[in-house]
Protein backbone atom coordinates (compact mmCIF):
# COMPACT_ATOMS: atom_id res chain seq x y z
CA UNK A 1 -13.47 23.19 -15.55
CA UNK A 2 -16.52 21.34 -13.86
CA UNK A 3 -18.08 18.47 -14.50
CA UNK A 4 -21.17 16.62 -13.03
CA UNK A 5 -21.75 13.23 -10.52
CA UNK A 6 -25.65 12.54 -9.49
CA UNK A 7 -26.42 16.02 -9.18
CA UNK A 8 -22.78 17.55 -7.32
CA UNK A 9 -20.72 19.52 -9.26
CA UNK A 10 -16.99 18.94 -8.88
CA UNK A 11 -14.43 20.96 -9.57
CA UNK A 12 -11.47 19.92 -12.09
CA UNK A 13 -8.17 21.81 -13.15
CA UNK A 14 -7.57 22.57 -16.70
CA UNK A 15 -6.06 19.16 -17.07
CA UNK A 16 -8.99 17.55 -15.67
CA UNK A 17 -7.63 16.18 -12.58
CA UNK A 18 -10.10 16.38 -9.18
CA UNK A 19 -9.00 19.67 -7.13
CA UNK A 20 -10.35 18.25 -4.56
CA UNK A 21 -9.29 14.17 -4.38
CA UNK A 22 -11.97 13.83 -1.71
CA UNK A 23 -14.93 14.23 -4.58
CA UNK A 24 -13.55 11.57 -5.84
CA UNK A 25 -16.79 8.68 -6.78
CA UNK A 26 -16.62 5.33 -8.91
CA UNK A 27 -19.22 7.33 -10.83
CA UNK A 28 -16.70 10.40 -11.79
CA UNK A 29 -13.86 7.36 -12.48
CA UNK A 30 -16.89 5.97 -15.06
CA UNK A 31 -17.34 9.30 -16.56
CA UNK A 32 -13.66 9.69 -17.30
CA UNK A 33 -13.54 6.71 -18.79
CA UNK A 34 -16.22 7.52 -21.35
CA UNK A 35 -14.31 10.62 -21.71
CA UNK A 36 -11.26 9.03 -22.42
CA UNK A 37 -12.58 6.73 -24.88
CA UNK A 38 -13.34 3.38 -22.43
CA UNK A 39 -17.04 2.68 -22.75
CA UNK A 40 -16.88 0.10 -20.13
CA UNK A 41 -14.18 -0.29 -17.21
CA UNK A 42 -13.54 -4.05 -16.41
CA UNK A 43 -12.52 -5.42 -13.23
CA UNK A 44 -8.47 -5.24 -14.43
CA UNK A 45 -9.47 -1.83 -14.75
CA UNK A 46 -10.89 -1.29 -11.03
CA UNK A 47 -7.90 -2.98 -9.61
CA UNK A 48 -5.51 -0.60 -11.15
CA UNK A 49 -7.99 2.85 -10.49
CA UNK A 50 -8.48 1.56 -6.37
CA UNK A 51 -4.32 0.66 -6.04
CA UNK A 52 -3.94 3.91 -8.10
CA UNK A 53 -5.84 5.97 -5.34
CA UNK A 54 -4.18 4.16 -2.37
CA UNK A 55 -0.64 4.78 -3.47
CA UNK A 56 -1.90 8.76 -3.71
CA UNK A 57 -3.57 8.51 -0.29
CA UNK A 58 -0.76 7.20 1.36
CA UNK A 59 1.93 9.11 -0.68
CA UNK A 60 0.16 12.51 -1.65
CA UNK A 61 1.44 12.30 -5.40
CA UNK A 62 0.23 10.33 -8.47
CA UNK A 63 2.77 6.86 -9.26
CA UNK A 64 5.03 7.19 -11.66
CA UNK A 65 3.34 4.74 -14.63
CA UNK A 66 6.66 3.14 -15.73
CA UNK A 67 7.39 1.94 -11.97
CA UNK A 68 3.78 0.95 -11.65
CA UNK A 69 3.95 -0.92 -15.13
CA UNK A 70 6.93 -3.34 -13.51
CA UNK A 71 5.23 -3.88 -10.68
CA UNK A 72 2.29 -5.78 -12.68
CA UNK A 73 4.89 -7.79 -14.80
């Protein structure tokens, strides 16, 4: 599966997640979004996507949402 940022191709697994995190742009997070049904991400929105991404940079693995979920609480 492939999809399409300013011109670069990037490369996406049958689920759709990046295969390589490093391609990673705002712009692909915006066309996931629309993808996903979101026509507009807000700020509440960018804070979650940017903390998202830190926890997988320093952790190499994706949060688990219920543990992220009582954090923000």
């Amino acid at each position: 599966m492939q999809t399409e940022i300013n011109g670069q191709i990037i490369e996406l697994s049958e689920a759709g997640w990046l295969l390589s995190p490093d391609e990673w742009s705002e712009g692909l997070a915006e066309k996931i979004a629309v993808s996903e049904k979101v026509p507009e991400l807000t700020q509440e929105h960018w804070v979650i996507i940017h903390e998202a991404r830190e926890y997988f940079i320093d952790n190499g693995k994706v949060e688990i949402g219920r543990a992220s979920c009582r954090e923000r609480v």
